[in-house]
C-alpha atoms as a PDB file:
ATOM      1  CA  UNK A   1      49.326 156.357 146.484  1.00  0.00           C
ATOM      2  CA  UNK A   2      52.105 156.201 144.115  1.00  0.00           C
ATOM      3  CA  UNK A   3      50.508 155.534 140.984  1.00  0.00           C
ATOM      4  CA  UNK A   4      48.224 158.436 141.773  1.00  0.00           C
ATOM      5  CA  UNK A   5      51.138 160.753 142.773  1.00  0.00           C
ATOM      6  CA  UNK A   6      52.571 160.110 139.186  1.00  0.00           C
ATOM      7  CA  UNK A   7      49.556 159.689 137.224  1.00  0.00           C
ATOM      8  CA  UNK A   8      48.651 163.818 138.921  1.00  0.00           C
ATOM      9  CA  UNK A   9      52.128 164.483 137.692  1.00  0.00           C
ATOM     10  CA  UNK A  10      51.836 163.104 134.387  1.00  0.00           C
ATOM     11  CA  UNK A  11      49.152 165.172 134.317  1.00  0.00           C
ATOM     12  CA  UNK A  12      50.042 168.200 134.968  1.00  0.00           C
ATOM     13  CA  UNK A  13      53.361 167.813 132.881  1.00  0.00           C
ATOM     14  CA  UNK A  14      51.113 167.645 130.119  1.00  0.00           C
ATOM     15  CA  UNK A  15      48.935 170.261 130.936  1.00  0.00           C
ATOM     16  CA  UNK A  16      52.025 172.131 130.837  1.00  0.00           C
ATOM     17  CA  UNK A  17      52.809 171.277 127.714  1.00  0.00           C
ATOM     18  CA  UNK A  18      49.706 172.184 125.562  1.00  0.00           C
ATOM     19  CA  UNK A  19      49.075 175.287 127.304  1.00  0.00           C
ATOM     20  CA  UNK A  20      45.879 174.627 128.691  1.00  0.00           C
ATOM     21  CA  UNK A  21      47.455 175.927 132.693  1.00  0.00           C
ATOM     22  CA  UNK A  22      48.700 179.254 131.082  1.00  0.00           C
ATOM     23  CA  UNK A  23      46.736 182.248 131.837  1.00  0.00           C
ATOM     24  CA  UNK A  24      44.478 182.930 129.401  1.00  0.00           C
ATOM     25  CA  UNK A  25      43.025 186.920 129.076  1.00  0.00           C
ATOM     26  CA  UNK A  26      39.454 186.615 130.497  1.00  0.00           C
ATOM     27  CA  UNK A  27      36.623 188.714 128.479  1.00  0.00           C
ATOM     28  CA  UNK A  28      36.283 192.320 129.752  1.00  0.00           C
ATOM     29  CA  UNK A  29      40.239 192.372 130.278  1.00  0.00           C
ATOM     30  CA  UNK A  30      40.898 195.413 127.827  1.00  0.00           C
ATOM     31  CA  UNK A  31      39.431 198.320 129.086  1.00  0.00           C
ATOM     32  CA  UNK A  32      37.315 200.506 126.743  1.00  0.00           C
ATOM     33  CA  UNK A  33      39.191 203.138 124.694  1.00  0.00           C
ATOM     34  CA  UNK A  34      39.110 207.027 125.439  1.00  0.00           C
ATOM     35  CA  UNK A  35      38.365 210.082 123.935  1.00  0.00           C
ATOM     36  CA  UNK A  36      36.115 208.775 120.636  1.00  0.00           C
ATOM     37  CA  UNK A  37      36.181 212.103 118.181  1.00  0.00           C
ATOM     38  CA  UNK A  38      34.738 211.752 115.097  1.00  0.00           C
ATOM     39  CA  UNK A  39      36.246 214.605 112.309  1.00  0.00           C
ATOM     40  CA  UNK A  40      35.269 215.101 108.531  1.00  0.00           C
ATOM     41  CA  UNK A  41      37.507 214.545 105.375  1.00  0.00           C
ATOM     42  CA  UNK A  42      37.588 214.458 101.771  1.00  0.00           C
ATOM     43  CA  UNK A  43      34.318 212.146 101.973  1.00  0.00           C
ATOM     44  CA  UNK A  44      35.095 210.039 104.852  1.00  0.00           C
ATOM     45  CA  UNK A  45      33.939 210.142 108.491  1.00  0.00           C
ATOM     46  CA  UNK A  46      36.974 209.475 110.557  1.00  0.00           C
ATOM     47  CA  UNK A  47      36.618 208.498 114.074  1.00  0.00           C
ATOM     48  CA  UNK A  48      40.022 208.794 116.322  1.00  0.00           C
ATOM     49  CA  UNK A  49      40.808 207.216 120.078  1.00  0.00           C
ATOM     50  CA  UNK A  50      43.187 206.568 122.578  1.00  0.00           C
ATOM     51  CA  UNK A  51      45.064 202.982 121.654  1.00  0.00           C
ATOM     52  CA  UNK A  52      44.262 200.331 124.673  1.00  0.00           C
ATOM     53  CA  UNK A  53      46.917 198.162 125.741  1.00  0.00           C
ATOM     54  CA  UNK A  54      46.281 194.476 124.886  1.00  0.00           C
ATOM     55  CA  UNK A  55      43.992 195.526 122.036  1.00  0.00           C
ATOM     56  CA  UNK A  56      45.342 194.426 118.363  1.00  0.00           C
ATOM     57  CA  UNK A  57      42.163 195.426 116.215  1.00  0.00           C
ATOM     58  CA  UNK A  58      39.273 197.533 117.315  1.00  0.00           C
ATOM     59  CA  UNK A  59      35.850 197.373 117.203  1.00  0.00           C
ATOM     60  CA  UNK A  60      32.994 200.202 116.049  1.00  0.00           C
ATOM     61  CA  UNK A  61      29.646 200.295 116.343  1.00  0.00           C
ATOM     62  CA  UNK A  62      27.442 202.623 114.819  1.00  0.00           C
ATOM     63  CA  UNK A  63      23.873 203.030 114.536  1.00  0.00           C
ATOM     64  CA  UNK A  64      21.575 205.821 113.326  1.00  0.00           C
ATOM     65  CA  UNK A  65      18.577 207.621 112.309  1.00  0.00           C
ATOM     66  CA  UNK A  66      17.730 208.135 108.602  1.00  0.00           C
ATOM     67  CA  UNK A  67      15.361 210.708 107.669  1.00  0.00           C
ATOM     68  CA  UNK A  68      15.005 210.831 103.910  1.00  0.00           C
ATOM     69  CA  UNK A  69      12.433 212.822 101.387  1.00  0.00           C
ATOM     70  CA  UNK A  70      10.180 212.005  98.341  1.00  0.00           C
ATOM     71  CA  UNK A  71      10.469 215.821  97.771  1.00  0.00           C
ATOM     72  CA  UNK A  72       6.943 215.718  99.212  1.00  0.00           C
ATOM     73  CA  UNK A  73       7.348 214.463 102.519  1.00  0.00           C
ATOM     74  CA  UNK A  74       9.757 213.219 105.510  1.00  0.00           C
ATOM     75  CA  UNK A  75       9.950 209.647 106.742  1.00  0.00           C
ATOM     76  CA  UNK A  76      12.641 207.720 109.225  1.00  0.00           C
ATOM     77  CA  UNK A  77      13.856 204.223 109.827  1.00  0.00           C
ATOM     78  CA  UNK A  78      17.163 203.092 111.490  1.00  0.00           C
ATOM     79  CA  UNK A  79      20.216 201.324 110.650  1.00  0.00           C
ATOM     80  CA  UNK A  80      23.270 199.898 112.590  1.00  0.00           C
ATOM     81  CA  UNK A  81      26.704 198.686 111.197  1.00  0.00           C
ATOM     82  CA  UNK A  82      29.672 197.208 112.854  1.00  0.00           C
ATOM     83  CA  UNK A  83      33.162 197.914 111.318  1.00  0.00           C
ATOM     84  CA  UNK A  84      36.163 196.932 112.338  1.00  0.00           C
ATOM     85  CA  UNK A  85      39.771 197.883 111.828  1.00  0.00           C
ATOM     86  CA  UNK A  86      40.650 194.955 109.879  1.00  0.00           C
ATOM     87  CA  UNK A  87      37.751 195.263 107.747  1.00  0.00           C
ATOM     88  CA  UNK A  88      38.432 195.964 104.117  1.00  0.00           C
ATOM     89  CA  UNK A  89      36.219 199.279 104.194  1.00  0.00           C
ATOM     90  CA  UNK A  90      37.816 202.872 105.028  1.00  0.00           C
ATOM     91  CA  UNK A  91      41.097 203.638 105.500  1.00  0.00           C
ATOM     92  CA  UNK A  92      42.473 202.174 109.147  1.00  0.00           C
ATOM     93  CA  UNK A  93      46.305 203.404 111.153  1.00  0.00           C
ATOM     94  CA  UNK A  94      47.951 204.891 114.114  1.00  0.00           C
ATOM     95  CA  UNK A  95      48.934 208.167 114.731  1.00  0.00           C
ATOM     96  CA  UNK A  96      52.146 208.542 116.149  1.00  0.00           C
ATOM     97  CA  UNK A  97      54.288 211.584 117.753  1.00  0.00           C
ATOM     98  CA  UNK A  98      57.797 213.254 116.575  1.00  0.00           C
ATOM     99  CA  UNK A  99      59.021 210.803 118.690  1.00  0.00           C
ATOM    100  CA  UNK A 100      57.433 207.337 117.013  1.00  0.00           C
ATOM    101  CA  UNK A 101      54.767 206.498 119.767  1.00  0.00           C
ATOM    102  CA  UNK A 102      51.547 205.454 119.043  1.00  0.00           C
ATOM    103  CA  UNK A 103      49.012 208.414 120.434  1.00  0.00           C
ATOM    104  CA  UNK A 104      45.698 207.117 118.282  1.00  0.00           C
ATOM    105  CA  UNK A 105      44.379 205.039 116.079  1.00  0.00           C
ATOM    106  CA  UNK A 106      41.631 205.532 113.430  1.00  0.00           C
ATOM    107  CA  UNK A 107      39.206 204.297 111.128  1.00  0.00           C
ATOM    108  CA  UNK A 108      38.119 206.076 108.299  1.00  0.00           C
ATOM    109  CA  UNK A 109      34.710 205.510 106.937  1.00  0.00           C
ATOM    110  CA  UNK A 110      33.980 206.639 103.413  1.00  0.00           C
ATOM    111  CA  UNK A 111      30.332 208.707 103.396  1.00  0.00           C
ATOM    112  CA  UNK A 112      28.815 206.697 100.672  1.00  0.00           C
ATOM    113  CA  UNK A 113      29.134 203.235 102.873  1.00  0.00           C
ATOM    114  CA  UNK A 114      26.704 204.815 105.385  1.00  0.00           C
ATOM    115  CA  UNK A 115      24.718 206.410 102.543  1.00  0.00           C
ATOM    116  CA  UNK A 116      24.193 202.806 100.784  1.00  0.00           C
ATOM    117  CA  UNK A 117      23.372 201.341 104.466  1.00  0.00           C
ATOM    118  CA  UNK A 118      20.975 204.375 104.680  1.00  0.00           C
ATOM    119  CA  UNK A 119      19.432 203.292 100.904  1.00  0.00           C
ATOM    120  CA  UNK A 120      19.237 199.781 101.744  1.00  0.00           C
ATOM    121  CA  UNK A 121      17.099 200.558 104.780  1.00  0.00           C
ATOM    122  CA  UNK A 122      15.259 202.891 103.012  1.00  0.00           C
ATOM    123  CA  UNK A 123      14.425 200.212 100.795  1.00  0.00           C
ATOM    124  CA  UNK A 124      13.883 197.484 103.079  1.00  0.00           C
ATOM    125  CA  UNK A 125      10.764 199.675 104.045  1.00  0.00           C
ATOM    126  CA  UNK A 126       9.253 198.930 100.793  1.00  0.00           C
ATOM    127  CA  UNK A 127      10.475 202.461  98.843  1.00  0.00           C
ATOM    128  CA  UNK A 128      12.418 202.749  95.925  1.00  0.00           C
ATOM    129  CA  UNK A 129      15.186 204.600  96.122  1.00  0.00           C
ATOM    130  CA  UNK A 130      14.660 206.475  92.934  1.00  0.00           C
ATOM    131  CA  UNK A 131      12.194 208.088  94.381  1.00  0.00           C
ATOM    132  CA  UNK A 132      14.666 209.489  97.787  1.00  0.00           C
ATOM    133  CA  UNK A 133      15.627 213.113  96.719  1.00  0.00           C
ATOM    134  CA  UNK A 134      17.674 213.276  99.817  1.00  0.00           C
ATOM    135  CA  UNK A 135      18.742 211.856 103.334  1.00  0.00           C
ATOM    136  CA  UNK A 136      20.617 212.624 106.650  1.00  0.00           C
ATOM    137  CA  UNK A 137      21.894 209.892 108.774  1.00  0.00           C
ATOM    138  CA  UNK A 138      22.056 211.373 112.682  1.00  0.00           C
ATOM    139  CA  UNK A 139      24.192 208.516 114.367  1.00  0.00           C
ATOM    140  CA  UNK A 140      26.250 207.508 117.632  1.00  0.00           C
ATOM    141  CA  UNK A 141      29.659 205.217 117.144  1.00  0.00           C
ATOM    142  CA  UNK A 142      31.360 203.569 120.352  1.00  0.00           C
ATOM    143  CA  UNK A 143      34.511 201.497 120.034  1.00  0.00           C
ATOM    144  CA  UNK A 144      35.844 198.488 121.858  1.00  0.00           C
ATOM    145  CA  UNK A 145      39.430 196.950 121.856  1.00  0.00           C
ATOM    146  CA  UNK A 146      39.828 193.261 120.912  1.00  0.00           C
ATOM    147  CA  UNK A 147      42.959 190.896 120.975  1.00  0.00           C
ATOM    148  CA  UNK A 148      41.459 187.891 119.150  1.00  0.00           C
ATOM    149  CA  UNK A 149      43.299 185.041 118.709  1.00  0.00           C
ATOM    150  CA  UNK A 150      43.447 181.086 118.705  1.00  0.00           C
ATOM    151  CA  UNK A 151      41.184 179.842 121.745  1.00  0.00           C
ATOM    152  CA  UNK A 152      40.378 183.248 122.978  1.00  0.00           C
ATOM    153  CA  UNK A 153      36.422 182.919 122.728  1.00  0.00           C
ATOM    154  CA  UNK A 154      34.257 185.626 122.865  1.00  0.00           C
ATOM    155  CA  UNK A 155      35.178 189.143 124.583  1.00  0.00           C
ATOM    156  CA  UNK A 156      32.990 191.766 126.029  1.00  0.00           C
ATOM    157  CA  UNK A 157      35.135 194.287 126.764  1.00  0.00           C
ATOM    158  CA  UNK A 158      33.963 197.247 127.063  1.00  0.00           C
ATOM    159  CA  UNK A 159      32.830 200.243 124.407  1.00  0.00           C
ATOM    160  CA  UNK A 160      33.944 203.762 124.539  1.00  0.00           C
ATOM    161  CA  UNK A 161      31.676 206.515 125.357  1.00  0.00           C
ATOM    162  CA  UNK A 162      29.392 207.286 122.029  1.00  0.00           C
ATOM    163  CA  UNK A 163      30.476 210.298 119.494  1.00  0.00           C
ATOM    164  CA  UNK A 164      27.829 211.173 117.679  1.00  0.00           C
ATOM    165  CA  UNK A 165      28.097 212.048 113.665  1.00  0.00           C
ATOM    166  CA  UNK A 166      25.919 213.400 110.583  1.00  0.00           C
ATOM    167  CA  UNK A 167      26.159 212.661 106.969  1.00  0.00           C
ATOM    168  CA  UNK A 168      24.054 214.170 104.176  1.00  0.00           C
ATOM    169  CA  UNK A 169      22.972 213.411 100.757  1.00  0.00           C
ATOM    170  CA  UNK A 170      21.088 214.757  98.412  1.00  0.00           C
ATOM    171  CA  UNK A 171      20.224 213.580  94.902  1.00  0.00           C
END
């Protein structure tokens, strides 16, 4: 009984010690950020929300409808990006109040990414694009909060309600 009592102790002294007994977040933890706007500027589409606690880089998904033109007739196909706020596309920070705290975050998406995504989709239906004289991408974007990290695994947490946005182009 003694050599079990300190072999369990053993045990959980070194369970202790690597961190494997220390609460570890579970997936769905961070709840899903509020109040998803999306706003136009100088070329970008920016989308804006409520920061989550827990969350230290966000998720977005979008996905769309692209109707383009041959000048002669209308066609559609669909496309769907992820971005996230460490992503090296767009423009990412916080907005803060007079008084320093953090009262959004944002990600700023420059129009021509979803135009090229648009193109590409276009094109993966077998048209060149030289011959697109225009397009409009109607799409939804939701947002989730992540805190990724060393052993964290996987998280579905949840997505915001959709916004919905529009871009144009024309040739």
């Amino acid at each position: 009984m003694r050599t079990a009592t300190i072999s369990l102790a053993l045990t959980l002294a070194i369970a202790a010690l690597t961190g494997s007994l220390m609460a570890k977040p579970v997936p769905g933890d961070i709840d899903p950020p509020q109040n998803l706007t999306v706003t136009y500027r100088s070329g970008y589409v920016v989308f804006t929300w409520e920061p989550v606690e827990g969350a230290t880089k966000y998720s977005l998904c979008t996905k769309g409808i692209v109707t383009w033109s041959d000048g002669t007739q209308r066609y559609q196909t669909c496309i769907k990006q992820d971005f996230g706020t460490q992503d090296d596309i767009g423009m990412t920070g916080e907005i803060t109040d007079g008084d320093g705290n953090v009262t959004g975050v944002y990600l700023a998406i420059p129009e021509t990414a979803f135009v090229r995504l648009a193109l590409a989709a276009i094109e993966a239906e077998g048209v060149d694009r030289a011959t697109v004289v225009g397009l409009k991408v109607d799409g939804a974007a939701k947002v989730k909060g992540l805190n990724p990290g060393k052993g964290m695994g996987r998280q579905n947490n949840l997505f915001s309600e959709p916004a919905t946005f529009e871009v144009t182009w024309v040739r």
